[in-house]
C-alpha atoms as a PDB file:
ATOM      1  CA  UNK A   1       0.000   0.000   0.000  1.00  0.00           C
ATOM      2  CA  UNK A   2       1.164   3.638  -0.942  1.00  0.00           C
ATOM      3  CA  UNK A   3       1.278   6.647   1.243  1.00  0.00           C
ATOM      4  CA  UNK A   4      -1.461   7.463   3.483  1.00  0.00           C
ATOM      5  CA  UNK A   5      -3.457  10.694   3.429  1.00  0.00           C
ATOM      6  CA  UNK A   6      -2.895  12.931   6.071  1.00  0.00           C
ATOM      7  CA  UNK A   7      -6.598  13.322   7.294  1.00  0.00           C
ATOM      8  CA  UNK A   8      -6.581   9.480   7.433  1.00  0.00           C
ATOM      9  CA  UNK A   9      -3.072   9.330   9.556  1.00  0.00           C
ATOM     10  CA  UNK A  10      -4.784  12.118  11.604  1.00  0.00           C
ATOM     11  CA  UNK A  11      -7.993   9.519  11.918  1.00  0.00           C
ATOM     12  CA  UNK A  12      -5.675   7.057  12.910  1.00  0.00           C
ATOM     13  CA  UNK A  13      -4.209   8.849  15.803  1.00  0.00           C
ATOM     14  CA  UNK A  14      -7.522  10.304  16.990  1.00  0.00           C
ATOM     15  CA  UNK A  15      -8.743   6.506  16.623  1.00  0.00           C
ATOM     16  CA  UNK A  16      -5.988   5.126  18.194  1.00  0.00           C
ATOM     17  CA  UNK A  17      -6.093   7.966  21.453  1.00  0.00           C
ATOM     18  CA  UNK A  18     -10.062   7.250  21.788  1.00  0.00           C
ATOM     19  CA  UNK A  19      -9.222   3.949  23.765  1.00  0.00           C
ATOM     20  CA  UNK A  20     -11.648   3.433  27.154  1.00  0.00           C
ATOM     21  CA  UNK A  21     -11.335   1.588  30.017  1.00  0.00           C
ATOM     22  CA  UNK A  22     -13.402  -1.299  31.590  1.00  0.00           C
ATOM     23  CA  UNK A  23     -15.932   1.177  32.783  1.00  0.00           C
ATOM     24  CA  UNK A  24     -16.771   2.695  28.898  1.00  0.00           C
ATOM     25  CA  UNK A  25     -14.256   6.196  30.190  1.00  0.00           C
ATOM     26  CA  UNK A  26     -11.464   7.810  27.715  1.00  0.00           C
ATOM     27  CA  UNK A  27      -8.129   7.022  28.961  1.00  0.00           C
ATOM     28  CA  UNK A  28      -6.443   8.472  26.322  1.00  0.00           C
ATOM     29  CA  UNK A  29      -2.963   6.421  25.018  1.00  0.00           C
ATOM     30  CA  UNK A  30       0.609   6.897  25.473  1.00  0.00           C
ATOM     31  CA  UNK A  31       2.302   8.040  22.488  1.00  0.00           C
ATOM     32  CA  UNK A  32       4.381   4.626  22.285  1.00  0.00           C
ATOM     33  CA  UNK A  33       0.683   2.862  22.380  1.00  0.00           C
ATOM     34  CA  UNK A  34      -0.831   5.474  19.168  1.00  0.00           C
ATOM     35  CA  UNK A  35       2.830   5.081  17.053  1.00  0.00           C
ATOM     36  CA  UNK A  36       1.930   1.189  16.828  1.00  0.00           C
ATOM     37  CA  UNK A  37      -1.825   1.494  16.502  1.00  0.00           C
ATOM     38  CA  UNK A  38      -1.421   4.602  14.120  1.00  0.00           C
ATOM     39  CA  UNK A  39       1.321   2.742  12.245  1.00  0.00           C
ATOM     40  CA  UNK A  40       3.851   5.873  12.653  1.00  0.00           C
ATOM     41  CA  UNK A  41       7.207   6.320  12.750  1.00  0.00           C
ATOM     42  CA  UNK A  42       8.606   8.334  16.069  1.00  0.00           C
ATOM     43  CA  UNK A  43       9.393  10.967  13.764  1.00  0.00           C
ATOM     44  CA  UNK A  44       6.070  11.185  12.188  1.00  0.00           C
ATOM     45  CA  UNK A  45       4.628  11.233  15.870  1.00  0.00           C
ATOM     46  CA  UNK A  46       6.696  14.364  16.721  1.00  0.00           C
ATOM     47  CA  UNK A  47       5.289  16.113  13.918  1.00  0.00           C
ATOM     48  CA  UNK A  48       1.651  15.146  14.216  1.00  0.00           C
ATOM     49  CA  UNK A  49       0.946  15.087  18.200  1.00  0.00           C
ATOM     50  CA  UNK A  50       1.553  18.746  18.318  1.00  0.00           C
ATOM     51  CA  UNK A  51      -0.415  19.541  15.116  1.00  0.00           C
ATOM     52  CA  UNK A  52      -2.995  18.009  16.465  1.00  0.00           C
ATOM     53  CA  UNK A  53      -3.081  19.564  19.967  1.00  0.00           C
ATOM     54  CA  UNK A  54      -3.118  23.302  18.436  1.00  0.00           C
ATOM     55  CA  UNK A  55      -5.780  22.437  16.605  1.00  0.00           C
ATOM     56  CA  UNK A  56      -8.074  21.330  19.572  1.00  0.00           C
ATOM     57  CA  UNK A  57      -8.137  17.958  18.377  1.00  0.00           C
ATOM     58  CA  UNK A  58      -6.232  16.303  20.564  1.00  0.00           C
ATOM     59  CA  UNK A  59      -5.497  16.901  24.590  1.00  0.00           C
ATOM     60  CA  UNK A  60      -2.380  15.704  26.325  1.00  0.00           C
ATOM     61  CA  UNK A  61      -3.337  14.643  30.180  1.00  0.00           C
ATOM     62  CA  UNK A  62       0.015  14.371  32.532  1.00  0.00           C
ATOM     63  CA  UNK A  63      -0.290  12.062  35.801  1.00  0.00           C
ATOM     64  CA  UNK A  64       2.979  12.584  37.084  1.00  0.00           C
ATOM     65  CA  UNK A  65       5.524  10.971  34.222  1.00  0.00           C
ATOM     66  CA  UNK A  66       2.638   9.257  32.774  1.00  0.00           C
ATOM     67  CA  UNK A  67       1.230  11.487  29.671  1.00  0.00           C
ATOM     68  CA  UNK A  68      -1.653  10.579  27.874  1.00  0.00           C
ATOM     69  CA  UNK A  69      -3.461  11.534  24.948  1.00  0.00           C
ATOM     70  CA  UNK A  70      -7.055  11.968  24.380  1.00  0.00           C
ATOM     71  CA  UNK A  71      -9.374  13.027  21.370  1.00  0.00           C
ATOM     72  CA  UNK A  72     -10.972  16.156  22.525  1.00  0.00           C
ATOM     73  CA  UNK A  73     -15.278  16.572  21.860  1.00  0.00           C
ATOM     74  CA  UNK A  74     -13.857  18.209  18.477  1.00  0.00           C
ATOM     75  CA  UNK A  75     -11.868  15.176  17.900  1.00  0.00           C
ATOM     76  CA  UNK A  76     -14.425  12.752  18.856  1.00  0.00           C
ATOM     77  CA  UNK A  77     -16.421  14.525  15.894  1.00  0.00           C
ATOM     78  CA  UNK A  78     -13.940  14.528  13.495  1.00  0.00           C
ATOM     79  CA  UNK A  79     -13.659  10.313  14.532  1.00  0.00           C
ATOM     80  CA  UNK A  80     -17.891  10.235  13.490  1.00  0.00           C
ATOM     81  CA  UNK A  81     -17.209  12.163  10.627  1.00  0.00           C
ATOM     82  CA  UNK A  82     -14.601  10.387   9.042  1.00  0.00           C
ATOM     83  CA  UNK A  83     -15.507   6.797   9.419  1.00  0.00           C
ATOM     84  CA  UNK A  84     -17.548   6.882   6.295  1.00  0.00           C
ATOM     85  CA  UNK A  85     -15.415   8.873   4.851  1.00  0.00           C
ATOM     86  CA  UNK A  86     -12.584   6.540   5.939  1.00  0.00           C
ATOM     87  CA  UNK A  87     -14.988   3.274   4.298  1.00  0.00           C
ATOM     88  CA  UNK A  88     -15.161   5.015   1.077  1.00  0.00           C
ATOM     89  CA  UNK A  89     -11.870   5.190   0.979  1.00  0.00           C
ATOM     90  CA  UNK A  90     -11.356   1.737   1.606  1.00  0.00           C
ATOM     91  CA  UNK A  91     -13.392   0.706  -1.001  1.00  0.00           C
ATOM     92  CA  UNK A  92     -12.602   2.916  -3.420  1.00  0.00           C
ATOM     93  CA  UNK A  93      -8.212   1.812  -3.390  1.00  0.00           C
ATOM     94  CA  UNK A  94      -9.982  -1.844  -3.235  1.00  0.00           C
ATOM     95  CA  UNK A  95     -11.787  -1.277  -6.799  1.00  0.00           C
ATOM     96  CA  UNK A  96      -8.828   0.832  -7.821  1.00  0.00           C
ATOM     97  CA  UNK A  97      -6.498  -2.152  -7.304  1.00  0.00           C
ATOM     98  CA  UNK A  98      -8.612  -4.559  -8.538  1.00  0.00           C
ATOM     99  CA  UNK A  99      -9.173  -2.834 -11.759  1.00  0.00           C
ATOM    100  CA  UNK A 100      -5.433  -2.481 -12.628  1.00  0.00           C
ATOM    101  CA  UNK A 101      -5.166  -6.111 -12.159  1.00  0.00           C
ATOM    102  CA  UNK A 102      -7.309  -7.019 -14.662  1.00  0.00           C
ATOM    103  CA  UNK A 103      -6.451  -4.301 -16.721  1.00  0.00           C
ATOM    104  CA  UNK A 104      -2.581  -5.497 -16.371  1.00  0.00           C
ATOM    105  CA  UNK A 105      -3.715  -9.191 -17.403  1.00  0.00           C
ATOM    106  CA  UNK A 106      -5.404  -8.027 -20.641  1.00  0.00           C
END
C-alpha cells in the first residue's frame, strides 16, 4: 500500500487515542501505544501530536511521568465524521487495485 493521506493518519491517531477503560471512560494512550496502533514512525509522531493539539483535536493529560493523549469533543467529531469517509476510501483503493489487475492481465 502507498502513502497514506494525512486526514486518514490524523484519523488514525484520533482513533488510536479514543481507547476506554473497563468502565466505557477515555483514557487516552501513550504516544508509544498510538505510534503502533497509528502505524507511525517516532518521527512522524513528533510532527503530528503537536499539530494536532493546536488544533483542539487532541489533549495531552500528565499524571505525574505518565502522559496521555485523548481526542478532545472536536476530535471525537472529526472520529464520526470520518468513518464513512474513511470506508469510502477503503473501497474505493480496493476497486482501484482490482481494476489495474485485470487491466494489467489483458
Amino acid at each position: 500500500m502507498g502513502r497514506r493521506e494525512r486526514l486518514l493518519v490524523i484519523y488514525d491517531i484520533l482513533k488510536a487515542a479514543n481507547e476506554k477503560d473497563v468502565f466505557g471512560e477515555r483514557r487516552g494512550a501513550t504516544r508509544t501505544r498510538i505510534m503502533y496502533k497509528a502505524n507511525l514512525s517516532f518521527n512522524q509522531l513528533k510532527i503530528y501530536l503537536p499539530l494536532l493539539i493546536q488544533l483542539g483535536l487532541l489533549e495531552e493529560a500528565k499524571n505525574g511521568r505518565n502522559v496521555r493523549y485523548r481526542p478532545t469533543e472536536e476530535g471525537i467529531r472529526f472520529l464520526n465524521y470520518m468513518e464513512p469517509v474513511r470506508e469510502f476510501f477503503i473501497e474505493f483503493i480496493k476497486a482501484e487495485r482490482a481494476y489495474k489487475l485485470k487491466n494489467k492481465s489483458s
